[in-house]
C-alpha atoms as a PDB file:
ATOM      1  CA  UNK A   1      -7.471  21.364  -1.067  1.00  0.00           C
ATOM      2  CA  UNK A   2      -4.048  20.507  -3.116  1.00  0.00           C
ATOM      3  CA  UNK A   3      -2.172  18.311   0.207  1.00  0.00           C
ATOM      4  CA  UNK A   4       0.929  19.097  -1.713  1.00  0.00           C
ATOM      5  CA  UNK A   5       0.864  22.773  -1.279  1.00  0.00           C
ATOM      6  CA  UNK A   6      -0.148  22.811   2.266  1.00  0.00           C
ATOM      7  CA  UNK A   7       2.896  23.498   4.128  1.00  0.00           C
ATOM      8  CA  UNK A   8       1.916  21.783   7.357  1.00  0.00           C
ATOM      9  CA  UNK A   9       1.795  18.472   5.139  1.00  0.00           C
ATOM     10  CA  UNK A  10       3.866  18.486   2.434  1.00  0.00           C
ATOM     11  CA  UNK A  11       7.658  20.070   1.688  1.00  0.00           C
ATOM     12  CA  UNK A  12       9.041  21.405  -1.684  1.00  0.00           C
ATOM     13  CA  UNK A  13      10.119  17.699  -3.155  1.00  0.00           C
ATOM     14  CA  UNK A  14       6.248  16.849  -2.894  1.00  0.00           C
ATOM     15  CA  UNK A  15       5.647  19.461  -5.572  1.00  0.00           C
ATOM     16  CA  UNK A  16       8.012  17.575  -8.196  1.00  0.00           C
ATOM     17  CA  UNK A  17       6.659  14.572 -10.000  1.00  0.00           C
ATOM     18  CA  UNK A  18       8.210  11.435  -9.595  1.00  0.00           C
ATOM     19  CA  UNK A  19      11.424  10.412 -12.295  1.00  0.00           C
ATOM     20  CA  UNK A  20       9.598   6.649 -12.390  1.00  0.00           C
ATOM     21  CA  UNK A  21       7.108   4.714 -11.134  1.00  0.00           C
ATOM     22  CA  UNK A  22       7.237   3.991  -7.259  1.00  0.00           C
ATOM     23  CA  UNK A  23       8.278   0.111  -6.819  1.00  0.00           C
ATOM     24  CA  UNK A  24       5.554  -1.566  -4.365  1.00  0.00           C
ATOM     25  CA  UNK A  25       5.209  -5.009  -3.107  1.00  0.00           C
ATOM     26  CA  UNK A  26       4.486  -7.103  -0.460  1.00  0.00           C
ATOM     27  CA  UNK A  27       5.418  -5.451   3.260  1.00  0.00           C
ATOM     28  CA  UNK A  28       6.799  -7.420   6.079  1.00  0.00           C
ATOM     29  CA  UNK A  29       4.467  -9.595   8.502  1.00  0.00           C
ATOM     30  CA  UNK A  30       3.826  -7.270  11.905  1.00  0.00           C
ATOM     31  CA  UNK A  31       5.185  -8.865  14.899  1.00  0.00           C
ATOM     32  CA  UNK A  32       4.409  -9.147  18.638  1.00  0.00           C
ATOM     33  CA  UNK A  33       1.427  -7.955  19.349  1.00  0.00           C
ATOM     34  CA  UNK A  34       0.024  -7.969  16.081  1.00  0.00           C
ATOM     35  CA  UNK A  35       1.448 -10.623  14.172  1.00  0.00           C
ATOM     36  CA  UNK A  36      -1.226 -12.913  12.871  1.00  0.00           C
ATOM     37  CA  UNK A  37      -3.655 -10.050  13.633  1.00  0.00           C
ATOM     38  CA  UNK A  38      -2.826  -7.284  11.220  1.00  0.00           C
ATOM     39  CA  UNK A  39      -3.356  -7.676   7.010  1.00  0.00           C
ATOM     40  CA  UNK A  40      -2.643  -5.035   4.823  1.00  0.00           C
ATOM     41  CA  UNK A  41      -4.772  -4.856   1.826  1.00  0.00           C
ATOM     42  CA  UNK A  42      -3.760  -2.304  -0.755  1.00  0.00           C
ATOM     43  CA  UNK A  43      -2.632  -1.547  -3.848  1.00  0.00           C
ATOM     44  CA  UNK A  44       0.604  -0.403  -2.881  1.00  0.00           C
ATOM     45  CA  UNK A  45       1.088  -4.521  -1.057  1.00  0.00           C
ATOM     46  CA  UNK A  46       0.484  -5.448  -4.684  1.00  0.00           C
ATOM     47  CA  UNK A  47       3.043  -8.037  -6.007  1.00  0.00           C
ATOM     48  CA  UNK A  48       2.450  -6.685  -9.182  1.00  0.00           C
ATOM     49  CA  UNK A  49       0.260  -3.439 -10.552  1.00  0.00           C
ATOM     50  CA  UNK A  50       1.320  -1.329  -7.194  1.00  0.00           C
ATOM     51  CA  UNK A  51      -0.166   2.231  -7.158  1.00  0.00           C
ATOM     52  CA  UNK A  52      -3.040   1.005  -9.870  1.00  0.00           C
ATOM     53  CA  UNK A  53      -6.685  -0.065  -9.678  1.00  0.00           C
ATOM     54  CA  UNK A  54      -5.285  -3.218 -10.761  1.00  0.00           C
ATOM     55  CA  UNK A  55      -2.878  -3.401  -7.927  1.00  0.00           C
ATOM     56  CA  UNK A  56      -5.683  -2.969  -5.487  1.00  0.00           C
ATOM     57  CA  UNK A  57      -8.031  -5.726  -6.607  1.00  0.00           C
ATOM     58  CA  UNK A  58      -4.886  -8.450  -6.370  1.00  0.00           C
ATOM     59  CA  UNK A  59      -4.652  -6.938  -3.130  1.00  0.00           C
ATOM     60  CA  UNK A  60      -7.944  -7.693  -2.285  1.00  0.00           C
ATOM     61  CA  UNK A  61      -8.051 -11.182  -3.669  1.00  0.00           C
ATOM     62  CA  UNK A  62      -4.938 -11.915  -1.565  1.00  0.00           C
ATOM     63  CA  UNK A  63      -6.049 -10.519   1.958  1.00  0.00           C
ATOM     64  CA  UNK A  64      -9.391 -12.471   0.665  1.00  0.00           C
ATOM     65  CA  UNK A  65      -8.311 -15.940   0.289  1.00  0.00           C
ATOM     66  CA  UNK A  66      -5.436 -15.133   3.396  1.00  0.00           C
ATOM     67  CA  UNK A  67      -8.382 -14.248   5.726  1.00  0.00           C
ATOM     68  CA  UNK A  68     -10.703 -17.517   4.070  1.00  0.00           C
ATOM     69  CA  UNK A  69      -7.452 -19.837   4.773  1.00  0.00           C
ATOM     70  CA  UNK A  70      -7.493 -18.635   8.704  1.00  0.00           C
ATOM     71  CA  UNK A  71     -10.840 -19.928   9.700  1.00  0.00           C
END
């Protein structure tokens, strides 16, 4: 199934590519409830590399070593 052609999902501007490269980076911390709780780990949190394999395994690392520093 092509997600951008199903018309309960997408709309007409998901059927044009992109003019550049989406800018990712890190999001902001969750509060209340979660904050301290919730870690997002992917590649578009990527400082660098977002949207890429490469993005995705600095994600990793980072939500690694953030989860290692917490216990």
């Amino acid at each position: 199934m092509d997600w951008a052609r199903e018309r309960y999902t997408a709309t007409a501007a998901d059927a044009a590519w992109p003019s550049s490269h989406p800018q990712y980076g890190p999001v902001l911390a969750p509060a209340g409830l979660w904050a301290g709780r919730l870690l997002w780990a992917s590649t578009e949190t990527a400082a660098a590399f977002g949207g890429y394999l490469e993005g995705a395994l600095e994600a990793a690392v980072v939500a690694a070593d953030t989860v290692s520093a917490t216990r």
